[in-house]
Protein backbone atom coordinates (compact mmCIF):
# COMPACT_ATOMS: atom_id res chain seq x y z
CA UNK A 1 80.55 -40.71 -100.44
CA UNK A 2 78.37 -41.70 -103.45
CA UNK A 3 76.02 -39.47 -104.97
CA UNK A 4 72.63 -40.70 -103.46
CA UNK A 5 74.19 -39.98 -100.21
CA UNK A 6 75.15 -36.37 -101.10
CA UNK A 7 71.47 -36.04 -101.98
CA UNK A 8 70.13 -36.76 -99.07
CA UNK A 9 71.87 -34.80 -96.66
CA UNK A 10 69.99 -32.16 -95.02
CA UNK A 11 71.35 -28.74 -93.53
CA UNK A 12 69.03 -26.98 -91.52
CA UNK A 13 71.29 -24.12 -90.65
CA UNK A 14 70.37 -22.84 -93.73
CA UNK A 15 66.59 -22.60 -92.66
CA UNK A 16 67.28 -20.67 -89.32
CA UNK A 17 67.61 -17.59 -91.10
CA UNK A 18 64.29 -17.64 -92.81
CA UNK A 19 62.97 -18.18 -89.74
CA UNK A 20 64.38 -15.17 -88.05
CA UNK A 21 63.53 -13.01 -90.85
CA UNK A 22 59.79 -14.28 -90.57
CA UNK A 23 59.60 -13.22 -87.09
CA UNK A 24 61.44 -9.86 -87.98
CA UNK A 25 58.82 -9.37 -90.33
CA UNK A 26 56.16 -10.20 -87.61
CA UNK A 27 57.42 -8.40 -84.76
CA UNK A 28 58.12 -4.38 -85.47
CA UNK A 29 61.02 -2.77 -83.52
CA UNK A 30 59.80 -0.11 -81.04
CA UNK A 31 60.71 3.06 -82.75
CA UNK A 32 58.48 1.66 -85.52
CA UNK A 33 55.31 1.15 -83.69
CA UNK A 34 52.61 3.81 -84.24
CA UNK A 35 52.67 5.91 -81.49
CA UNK A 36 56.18 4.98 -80.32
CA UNK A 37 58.88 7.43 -80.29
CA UNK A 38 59.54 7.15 -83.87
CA UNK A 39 56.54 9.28 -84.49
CA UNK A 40 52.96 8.60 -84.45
CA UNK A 41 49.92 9.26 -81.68
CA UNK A 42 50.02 7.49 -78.86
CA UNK A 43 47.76 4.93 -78.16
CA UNK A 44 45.06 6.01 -75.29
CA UNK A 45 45.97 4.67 -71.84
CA UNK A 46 43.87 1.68 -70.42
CA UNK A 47 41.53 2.85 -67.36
CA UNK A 48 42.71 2.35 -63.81
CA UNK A 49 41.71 -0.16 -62.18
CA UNK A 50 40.64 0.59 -58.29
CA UNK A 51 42.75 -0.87 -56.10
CA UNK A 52 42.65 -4.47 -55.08
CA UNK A 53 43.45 -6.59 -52.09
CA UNK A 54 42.73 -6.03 -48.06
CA UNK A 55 44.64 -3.00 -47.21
CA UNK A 56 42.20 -0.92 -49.42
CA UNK A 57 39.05 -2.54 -48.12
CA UNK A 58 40.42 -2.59 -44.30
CA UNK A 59 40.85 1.12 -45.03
CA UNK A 60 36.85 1.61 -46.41
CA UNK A 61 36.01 -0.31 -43.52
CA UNK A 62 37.53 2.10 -40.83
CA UNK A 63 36.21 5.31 -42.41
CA UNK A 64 33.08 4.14 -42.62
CA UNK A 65 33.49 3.03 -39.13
CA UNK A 66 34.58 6.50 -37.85
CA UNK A 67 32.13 8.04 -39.82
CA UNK A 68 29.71 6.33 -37.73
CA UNK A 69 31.29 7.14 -34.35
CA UNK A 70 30.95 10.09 -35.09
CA UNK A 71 27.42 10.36 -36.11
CA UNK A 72 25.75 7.96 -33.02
CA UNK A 73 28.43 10.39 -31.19
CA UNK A 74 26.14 13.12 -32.39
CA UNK A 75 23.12 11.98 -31.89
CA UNK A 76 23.87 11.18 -28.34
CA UNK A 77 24.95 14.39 -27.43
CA UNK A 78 22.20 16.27 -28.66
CA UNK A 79 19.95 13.72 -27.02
CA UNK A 80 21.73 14.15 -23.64
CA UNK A 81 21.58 18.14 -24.31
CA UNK A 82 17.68 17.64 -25.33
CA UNK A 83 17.35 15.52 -21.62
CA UNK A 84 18.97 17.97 -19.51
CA UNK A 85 17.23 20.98 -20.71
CA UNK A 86 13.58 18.94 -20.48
CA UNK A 87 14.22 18.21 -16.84
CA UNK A 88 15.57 21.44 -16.18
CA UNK A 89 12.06 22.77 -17.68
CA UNK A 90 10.30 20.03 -15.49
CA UNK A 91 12.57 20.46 -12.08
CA UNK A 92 11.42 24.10 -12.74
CA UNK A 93 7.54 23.69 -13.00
CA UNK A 94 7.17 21.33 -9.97
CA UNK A 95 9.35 23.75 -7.76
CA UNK A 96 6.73 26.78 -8.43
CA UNK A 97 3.67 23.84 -7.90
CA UNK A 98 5.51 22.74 -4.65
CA UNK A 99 6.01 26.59 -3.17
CA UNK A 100 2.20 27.24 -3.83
CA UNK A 101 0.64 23.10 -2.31
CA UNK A 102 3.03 23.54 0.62
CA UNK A 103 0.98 27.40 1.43
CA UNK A 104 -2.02 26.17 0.78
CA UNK A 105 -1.68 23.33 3.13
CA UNK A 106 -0.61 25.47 5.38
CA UNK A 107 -3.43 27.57 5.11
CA UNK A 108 -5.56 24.44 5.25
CA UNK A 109 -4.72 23.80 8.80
CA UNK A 110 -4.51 27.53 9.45
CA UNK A 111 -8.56 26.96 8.55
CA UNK A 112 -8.76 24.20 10.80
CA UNK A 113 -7.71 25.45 13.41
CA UNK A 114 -9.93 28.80 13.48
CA UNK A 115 -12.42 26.49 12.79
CA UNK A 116 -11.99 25.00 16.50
CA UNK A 117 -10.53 27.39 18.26
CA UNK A 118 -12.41 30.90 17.39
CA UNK A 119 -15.25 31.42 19.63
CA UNK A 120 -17.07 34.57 17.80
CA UNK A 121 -18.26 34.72 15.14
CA UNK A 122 -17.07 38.14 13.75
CA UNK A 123 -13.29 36.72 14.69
CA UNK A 124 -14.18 33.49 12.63
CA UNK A 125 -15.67 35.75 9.59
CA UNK A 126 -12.28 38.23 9.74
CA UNK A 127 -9.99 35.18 9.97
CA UNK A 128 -12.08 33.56 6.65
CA UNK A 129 -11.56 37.01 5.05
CA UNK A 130 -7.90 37.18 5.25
CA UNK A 131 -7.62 32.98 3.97
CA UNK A 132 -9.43 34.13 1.08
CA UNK A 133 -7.45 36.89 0.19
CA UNK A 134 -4.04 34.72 0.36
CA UNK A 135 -6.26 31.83 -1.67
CA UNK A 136 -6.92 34.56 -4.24
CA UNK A 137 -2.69 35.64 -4.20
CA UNK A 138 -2.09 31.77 -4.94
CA UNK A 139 -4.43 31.46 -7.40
CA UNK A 140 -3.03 33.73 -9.73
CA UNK A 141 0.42 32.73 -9.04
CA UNK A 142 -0.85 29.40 -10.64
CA UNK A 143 -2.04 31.10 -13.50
CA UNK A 144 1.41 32.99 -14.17
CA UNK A 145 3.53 29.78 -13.97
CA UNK A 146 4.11 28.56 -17.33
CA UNK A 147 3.68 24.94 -17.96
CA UNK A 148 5.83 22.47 -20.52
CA UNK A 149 3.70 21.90 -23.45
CA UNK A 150 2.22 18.40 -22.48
CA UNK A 151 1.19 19.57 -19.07
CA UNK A 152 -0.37 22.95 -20.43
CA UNK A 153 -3.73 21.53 -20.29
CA UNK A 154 -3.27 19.53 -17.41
CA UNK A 155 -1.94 22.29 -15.04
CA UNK A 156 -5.60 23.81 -15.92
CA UNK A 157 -6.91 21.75 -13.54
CA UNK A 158 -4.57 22.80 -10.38
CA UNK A 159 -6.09 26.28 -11.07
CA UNK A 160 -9.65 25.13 -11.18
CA UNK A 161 -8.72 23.62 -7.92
CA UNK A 162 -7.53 26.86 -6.40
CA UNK A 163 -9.98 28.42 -7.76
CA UNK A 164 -12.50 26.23 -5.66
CA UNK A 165 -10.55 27.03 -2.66
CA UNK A 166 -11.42 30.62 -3.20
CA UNK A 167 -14.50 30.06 -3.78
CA UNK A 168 -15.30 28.24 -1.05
CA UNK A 169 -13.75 30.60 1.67
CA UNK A 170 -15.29 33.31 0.32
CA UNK A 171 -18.75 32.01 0.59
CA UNK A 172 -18.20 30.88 3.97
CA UNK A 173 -17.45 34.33 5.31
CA UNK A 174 -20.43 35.71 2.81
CA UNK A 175 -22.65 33.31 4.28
CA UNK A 176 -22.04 33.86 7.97
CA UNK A 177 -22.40 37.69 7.26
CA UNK A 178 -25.85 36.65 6.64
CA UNK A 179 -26.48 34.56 9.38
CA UNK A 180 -29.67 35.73 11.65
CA UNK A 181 -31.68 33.68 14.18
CA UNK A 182 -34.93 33.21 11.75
CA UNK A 183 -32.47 31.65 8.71
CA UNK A 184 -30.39 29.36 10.81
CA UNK A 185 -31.13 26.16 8.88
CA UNK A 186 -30.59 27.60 5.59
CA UNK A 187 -27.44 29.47 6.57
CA UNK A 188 -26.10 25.72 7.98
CA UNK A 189 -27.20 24.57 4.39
CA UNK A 190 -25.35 26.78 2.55
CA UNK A 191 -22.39 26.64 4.51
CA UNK A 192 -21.96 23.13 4.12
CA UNK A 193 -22.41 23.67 0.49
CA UNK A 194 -19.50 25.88 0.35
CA UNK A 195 -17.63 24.14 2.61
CA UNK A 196 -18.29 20.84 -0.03
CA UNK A 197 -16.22 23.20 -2.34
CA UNK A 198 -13.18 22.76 -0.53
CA UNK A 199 -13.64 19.47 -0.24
CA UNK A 200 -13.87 19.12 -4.18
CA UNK A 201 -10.95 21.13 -4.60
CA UNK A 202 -8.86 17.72 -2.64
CA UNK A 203 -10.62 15.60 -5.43
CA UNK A 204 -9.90 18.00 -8.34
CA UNK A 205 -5.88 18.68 -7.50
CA UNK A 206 -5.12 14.45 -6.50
CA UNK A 207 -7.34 13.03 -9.52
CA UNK A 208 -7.45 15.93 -12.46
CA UNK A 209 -4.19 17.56 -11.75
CA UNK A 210 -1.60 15.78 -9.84
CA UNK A 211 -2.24 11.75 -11.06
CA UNK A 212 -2.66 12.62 -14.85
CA UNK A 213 0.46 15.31 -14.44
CA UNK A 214 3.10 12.21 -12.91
CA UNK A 215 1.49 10.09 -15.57
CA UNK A 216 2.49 12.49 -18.23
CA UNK A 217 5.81 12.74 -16.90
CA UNK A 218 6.34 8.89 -17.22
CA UNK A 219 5.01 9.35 -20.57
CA UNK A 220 7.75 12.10 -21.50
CA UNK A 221 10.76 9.72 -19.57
CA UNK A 222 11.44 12.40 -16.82
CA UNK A 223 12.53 10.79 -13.70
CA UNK A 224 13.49 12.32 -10.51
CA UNK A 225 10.56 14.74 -11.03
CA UNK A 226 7.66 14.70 -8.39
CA UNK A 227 4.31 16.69 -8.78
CA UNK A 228 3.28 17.50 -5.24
CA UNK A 229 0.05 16.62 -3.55
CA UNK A 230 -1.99 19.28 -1.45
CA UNK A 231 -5.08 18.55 0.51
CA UNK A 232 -6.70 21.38 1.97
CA UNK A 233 -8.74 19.59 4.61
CA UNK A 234 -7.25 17.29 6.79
CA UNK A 235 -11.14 15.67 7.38
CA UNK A 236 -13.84 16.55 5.69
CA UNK A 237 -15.98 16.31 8.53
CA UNK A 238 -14.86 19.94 9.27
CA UNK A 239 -17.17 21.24 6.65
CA UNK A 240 -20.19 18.86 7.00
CA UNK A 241 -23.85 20.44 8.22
CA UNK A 242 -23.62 18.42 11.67
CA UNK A 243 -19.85 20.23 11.72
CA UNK A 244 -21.55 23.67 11.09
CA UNK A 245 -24.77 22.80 13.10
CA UNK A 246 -22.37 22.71 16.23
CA UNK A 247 -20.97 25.31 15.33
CA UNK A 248 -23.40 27.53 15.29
CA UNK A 249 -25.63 25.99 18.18
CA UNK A 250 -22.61 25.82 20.78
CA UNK A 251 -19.57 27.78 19.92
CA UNK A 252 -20.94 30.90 18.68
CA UNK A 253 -24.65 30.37 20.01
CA UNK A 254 -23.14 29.42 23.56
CA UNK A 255 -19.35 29.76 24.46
CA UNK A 256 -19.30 33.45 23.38
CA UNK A 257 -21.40 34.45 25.50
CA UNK A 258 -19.48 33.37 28.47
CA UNK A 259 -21.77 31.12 30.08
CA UNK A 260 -20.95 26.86 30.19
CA UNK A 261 -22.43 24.86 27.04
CA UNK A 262 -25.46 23.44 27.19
CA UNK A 263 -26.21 19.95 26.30
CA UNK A 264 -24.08 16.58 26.97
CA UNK A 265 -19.96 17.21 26.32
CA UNK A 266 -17.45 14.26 26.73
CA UNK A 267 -14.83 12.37 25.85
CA UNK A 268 -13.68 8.54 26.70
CA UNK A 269 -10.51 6.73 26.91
CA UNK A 270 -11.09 3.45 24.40
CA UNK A 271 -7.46 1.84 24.29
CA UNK A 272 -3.84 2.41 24.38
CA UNK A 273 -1.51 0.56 22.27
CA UNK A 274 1.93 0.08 22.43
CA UNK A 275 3.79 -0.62 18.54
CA UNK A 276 5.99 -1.30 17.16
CA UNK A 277 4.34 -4.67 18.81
CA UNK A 278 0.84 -4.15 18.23
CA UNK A 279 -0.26 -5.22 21.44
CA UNK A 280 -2.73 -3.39 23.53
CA UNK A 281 -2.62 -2.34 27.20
CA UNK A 282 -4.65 -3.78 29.92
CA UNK A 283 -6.10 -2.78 33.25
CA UNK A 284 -6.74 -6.16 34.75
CA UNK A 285 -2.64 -7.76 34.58
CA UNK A 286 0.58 -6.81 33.25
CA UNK A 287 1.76 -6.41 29.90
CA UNK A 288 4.85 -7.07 28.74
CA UNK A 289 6.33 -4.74 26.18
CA UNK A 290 9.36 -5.77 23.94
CA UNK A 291 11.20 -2.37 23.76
CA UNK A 292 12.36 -1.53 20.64
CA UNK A 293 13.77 1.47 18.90
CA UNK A 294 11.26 3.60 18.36
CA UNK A 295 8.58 2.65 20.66
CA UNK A 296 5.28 4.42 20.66
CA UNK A 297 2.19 4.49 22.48
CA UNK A 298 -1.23 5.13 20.12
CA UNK A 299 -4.55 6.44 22.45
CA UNK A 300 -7.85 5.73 20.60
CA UNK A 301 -10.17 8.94 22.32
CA UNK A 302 -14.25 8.72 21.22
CA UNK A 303 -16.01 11.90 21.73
CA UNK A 304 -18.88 10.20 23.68
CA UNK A 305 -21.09 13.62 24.00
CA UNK A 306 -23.20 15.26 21.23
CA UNK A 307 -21.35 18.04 20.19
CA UNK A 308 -17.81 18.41 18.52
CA UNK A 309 -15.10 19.48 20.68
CA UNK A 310 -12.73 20.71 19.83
CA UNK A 311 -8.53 20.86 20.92
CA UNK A 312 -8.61 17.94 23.35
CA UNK A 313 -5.86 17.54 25.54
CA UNK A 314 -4.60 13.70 26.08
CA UNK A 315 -1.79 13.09 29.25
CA UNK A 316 0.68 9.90 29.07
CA UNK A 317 2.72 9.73 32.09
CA UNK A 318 5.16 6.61 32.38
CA UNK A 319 6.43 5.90 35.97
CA UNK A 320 9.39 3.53 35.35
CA UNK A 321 11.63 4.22 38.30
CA UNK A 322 13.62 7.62 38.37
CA UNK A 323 12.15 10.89 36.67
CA UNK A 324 8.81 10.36 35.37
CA UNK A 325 8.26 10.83 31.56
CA UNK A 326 5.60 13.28 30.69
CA UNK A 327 3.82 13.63 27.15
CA UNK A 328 1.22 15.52 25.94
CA UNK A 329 -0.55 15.48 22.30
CA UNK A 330 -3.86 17.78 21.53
CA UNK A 331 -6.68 16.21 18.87
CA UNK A 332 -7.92 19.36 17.17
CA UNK A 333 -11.71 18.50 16.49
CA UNK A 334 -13.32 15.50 17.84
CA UNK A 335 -17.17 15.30 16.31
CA UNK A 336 -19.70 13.50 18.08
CA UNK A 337 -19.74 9.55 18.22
CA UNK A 338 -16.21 9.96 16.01
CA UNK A 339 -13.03 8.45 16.89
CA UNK A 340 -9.63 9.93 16.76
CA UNK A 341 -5.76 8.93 17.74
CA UNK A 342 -3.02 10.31 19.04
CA UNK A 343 0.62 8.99 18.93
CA UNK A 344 3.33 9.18 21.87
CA UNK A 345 6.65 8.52 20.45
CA UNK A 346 10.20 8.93 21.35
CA UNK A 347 9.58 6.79 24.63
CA UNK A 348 12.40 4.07 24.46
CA UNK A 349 15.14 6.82 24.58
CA UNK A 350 13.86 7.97 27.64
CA UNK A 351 13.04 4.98 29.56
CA UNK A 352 16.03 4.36 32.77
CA UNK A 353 17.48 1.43 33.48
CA UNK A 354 15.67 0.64 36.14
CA UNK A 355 12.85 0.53 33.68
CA UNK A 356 14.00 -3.04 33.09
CA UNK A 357 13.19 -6.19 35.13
CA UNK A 358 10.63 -4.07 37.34
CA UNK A 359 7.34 -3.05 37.05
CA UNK A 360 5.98 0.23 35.75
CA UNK A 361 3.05 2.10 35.45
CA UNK A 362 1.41 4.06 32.64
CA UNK A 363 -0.97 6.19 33.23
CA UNK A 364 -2.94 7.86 30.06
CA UNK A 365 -5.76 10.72 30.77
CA UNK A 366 -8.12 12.87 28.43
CA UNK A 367 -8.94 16.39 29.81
CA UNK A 368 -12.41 17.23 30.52
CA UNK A 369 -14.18 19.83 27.74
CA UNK A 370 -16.06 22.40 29.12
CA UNK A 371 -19.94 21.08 30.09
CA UNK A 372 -18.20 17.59 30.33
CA UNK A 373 -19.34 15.91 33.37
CA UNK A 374 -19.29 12.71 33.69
CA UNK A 375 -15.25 12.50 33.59
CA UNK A 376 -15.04 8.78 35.18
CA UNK A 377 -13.95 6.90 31.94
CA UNK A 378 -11.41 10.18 30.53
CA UNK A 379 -8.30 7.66 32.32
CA UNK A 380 -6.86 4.78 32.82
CA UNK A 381 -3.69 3.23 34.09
CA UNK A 382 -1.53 0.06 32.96
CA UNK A 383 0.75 -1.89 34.65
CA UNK A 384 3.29 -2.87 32.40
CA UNK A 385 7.06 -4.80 32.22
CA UNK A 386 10.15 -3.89 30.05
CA UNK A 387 11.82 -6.44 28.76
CA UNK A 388 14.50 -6.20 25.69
CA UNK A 389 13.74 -8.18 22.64
């Protein structure tokens, strides 16, 4: 090899050690490093992180989840609890309402019926006595039931009603107390004016009391709850001045003395009806009735005299073959030129077969009141045929 050659080869194993050393120098070992176990502090430790990825989040999202549950879960049960106990307080309250409207119309047609049927005056005045008192028991029964809060001023009104009730008995039996021969008119007068106050009460428990009261229920979201009607009077014609003006004149100025009424007295047979059809009867040819399930007869009676009668008896005899069927019905007060209806039902369960495919006869009849005479238009009789639908 010449000498140009040996200068110009290169070894570069001999560099590989600087280069080792270099990094050495770079690099420190482990037990060098401040804070390693050589000595030294230790470097502070980097924060945590929080936790990445879907299991964590799919984790969040189910407690917050059940959280949630649980809270609706809450609020739902102390709704429902809330719910119960406000128709509980509601249930309550109409029950006491109901117990006192169901007397009082009972005592309403306790009143109409002494009204027709009494024929002194001292038993009419006793009988008002002793509806007053039981008037004056219900109305403070009202005032000791205690209301719900929205109805508190509401349920006023159904004792202002009562209280007109009261009221008006009372004067009735004040004002026929009263009554002499010279101050007739002016006792009629202020009968009917007390007798207007039971008519008011009607008006003050349906429109103050019992309409705004179901209102206020929908209002609160109570269902199932009913605030109960009452009406006192089933007519108010009981308590007019012609009502008392009869009264006065015939019952007690007439019938209690035991001699007949004075005056024109009558009734009249004006139609007969058979439903569920709606067709009426006829005297002149047969009618054919579809019977149906139920079938009912309806007899329109006028009071064709000039003085109220009262308790009028109406006959309906059907002659179909077999046993006859017998019904009776009773109108309670009949004022003059007034009309008034009575219903026969229950008739198709009784009819025999022989009812069908033969003709029958109905015969319908309105007793005579006392004075009546002229009695020749109280009846009337049908022929008739049965036919299924």
């Amino acid at each position: 090899m010449s000498t140009h050659d040996d200068e110009n080869i290169e070894f570069d194993f001999f560099d590989e050690p600087e280069t080792v050393e270099a990094t050495q120098r770079r690099r420190l070992p482990r037990l060098e490093r401040p804070g390693g176990r050589g000595g030294g502090e230790r470097p502070p430790r980097p924060p945590m992180r929080a936790p990445t990825g879907l299991v964590p989040l799919a984790r969040l999202v189910g407690l917050i989840a059940i959280a949630i549950v649980i809270v609706v879960g809450l609020v739902f049960w102390v709704g429902s609890c809330q719910g119960k106990s406000k128709q509980s307080e509601y249930t309550a309250y109409a029950t006491k309402v109901r117990a006192i409207a169901t007397a009082d119309r009972a005592l309403g047609k306790s009143f109409e019926g002494a009204f027709t049927s009494s024929t002194k005056q001292s038993d009419f005045e006793n009988k008002l006595q002793q509806f007053a008192q039981q008037e004056q028991l219900a109305y403070t029964q009202a005032q000791q039931i205690r209301p719900p809060g929205p109805l508190r001023a509401i349920h006023q009104n159904l004792i202002d009603a009562i209280e007109l009730r009261y009221k008006g008995l009372t004067g009735l039996g004040d004002t026929l107390a009263t009554l002499t021969a010279k101050n007739q008119s002016a006792t009629i007068a202020k009968l009917a004016t007390a007798g207007g106050l039971l008519t008011a009460s009607d008006v003050v428990w349906d429109q103050l009391y019992r309409i705004p009261a179901t209102q206020q229920l929908t209002n609160q979201s109570v269902r199932g709850v009913v605030i109960p009607s009452s009406h006192f009077l089933s007519n108010s014609d009981f308590v007019s001045a012609r009502s008392f003006t009869v009264l006065l004149t015939t019952t007690f100025g007439g019938a209690s003395t035991g001699g007949t009424p004075s005056g024109k007295h009558g009734d009249a047979l004006i139609s007969v009806r058979a439903l569920p059809q709606g067709i009426d009867l006829s005297t002149s040819s047969a009618t054919t009735i579809k019977v149906t399930n139920p079938l009912a007869f309806i007899v329109t009676v006028e009071n064709s005299g000039n003085f109220q009668e009262p308790n009028v008896v109406v006959n309906l005899t059907v002659n179909a073959g077999g046993k006859p069927i017998k019904k009776q019905e009773k109108i309670p007060l009949i004022l003059p030129a007034q009309r008034q209806t009575v219903n026969f039902n229950g008739i198709s369960s009784e009819l025999p077969t022989t009812a069908y495919g033969n003709p029958a006869t109905i015969k319908v009849e309105v007793a005579p009141v006392a004075g009546e005479i002229f009695t020749t238009n109280n009846s009337a009789t049908y022929t008739v045929l049965f036919t299924l639908p």
